[in-house]
Protein backbone atom coordinates (compact mmCIF):
# COMPACT_ATOMS: atom_id res chain seq x y z
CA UNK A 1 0.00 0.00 0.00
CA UNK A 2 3.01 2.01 0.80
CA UNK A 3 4.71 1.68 -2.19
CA UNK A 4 1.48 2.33 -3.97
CA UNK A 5 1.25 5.59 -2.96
CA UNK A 6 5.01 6.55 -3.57
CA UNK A 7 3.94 5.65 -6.97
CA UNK A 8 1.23 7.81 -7.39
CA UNK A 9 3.11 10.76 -5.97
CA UNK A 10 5.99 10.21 -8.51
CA UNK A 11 3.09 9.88 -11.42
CA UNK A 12 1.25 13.33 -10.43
CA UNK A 13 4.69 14.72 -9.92
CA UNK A 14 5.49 13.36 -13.93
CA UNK A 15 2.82 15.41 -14.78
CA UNK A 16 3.05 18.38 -13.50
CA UNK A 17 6.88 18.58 -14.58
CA UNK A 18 5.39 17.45 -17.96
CA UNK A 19 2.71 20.48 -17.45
CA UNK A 20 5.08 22.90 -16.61
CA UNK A 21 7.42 21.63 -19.55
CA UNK A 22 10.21 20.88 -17.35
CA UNK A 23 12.52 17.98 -18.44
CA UNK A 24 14.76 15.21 -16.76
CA UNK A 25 18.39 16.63 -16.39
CA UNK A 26 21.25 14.64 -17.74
CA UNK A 27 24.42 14.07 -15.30
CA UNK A 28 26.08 16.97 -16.18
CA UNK A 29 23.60 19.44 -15.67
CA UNK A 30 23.21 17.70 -12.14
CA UNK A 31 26.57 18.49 -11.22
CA UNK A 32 26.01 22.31 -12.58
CA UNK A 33 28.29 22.25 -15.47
CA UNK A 34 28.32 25.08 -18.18
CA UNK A 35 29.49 24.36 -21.65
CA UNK A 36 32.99 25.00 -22.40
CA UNK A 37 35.63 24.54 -20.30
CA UNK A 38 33.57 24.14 -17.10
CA UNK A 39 34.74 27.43 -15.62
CA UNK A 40 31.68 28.71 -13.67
CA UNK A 41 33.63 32.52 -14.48
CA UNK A 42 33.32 31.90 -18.12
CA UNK A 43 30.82 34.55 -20.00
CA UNK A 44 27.93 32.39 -20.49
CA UNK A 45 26.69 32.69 -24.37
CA UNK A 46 24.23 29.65 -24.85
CA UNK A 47 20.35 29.44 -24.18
CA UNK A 48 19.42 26.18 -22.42
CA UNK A 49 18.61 23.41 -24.68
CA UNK A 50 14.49 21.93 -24.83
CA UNK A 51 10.98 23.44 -25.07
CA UNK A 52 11.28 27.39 -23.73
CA UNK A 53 9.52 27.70 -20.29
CA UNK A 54 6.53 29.68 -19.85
CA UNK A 55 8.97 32.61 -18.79
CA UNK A 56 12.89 32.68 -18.99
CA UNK A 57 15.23 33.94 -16.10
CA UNK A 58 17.96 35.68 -17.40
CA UNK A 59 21.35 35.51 -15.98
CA UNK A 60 24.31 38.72 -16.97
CA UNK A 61 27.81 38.02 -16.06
CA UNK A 62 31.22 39.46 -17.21
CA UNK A 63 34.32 38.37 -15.45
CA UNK A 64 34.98 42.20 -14.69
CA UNK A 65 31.92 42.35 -12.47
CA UNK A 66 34.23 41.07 -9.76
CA UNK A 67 36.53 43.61 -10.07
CA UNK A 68 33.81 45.69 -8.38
CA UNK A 69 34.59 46.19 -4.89
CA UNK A 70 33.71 49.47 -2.37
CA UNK A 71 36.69 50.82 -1.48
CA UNK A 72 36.04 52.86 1.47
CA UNK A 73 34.03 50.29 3.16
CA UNK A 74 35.53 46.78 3.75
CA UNK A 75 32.53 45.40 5.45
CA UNK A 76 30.41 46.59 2.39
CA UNK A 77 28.18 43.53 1.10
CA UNK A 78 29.27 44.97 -2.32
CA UNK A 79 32.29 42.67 -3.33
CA UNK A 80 33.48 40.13 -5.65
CA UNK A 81 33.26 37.15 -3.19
CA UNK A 82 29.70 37.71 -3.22
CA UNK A 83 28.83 37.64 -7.20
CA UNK A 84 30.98 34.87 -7.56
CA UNK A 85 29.73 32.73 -4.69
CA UNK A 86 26.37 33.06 -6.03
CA UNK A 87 27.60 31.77 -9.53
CA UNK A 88 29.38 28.66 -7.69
CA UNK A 89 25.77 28.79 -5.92
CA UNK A 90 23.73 28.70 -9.02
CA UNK A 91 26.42 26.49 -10.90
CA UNK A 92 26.20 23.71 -7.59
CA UNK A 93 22.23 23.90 -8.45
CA UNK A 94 21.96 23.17 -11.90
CA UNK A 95 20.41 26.29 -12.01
CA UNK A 96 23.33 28.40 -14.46
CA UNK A 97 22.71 26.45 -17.59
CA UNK A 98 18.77 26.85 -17.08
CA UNK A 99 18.89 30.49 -17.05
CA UNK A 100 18.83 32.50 -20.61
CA UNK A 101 22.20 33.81 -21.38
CA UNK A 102 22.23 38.14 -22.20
CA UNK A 103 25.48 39.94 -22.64
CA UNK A 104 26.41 42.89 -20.26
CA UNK A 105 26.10 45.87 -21.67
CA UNK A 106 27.32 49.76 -19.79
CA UNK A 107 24.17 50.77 -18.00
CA UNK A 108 22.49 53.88 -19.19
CA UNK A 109 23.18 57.41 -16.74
CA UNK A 110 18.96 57.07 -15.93
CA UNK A 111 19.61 53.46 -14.59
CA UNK A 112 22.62 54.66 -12.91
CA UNK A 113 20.63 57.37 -11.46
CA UNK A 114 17.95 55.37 -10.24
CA UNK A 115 20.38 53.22 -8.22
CA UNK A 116 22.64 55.98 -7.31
CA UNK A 117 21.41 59.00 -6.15
């Protein structure tokens, strides 16, 4: 009866991955690889592979990002150990390769402005 149940749970659990149009992961997308040389630093430039999701989550990243540090505050959660532990994060996750890939581009001075006033 147990094991009946467990069944059932993985069958309506099937479906609503198959609903939501999520796939089974191979082995390296388990471990959080990216393609290419598997350096989680690497500029991302690929879109995951497999049916688009009802709405992608989009993931920037530029090596020089973590050059950004605040230099009159060392306890200032502004530094490069935090962007790049939340790429090891995301990488650890499987979550990286799932995102959509978009370039960095210079921010504009009105989305400067409305960060930094």
């Amino acid at each position: 009866e147990e094991e009946q149940e467990e069944e059932e749970e993985e069958e309506v659990e099937e479906e609503a991955e198959e609903e939501a149009g999520v796939e089974e992961e191979d082995e390296d997308e388990e471990k959080g690889e990216l393609e290419g040389d598997g350096n989680p630093h690497e500029t991302p430039q690929e879109t995951p592979p497999g049916p688009p999701p009802r709405a992608w989550v989009g993931l920037v990243y530029d090596p020089r990002m973590e050059e950004h540090r605040n230099t009159w505050d060392s306890q200032h959660p502004e530094s490069p150990q935090r962007l790049s532990r939340v790429l090891q994060r995301l990488q650890e996750l499987g979550l990286a390769q799932r995102c959509l890939r978009l370039p960095p581009k210079p921010a504009s001075p009105q989305q400067l402005h409305a960060c930094h006033t």
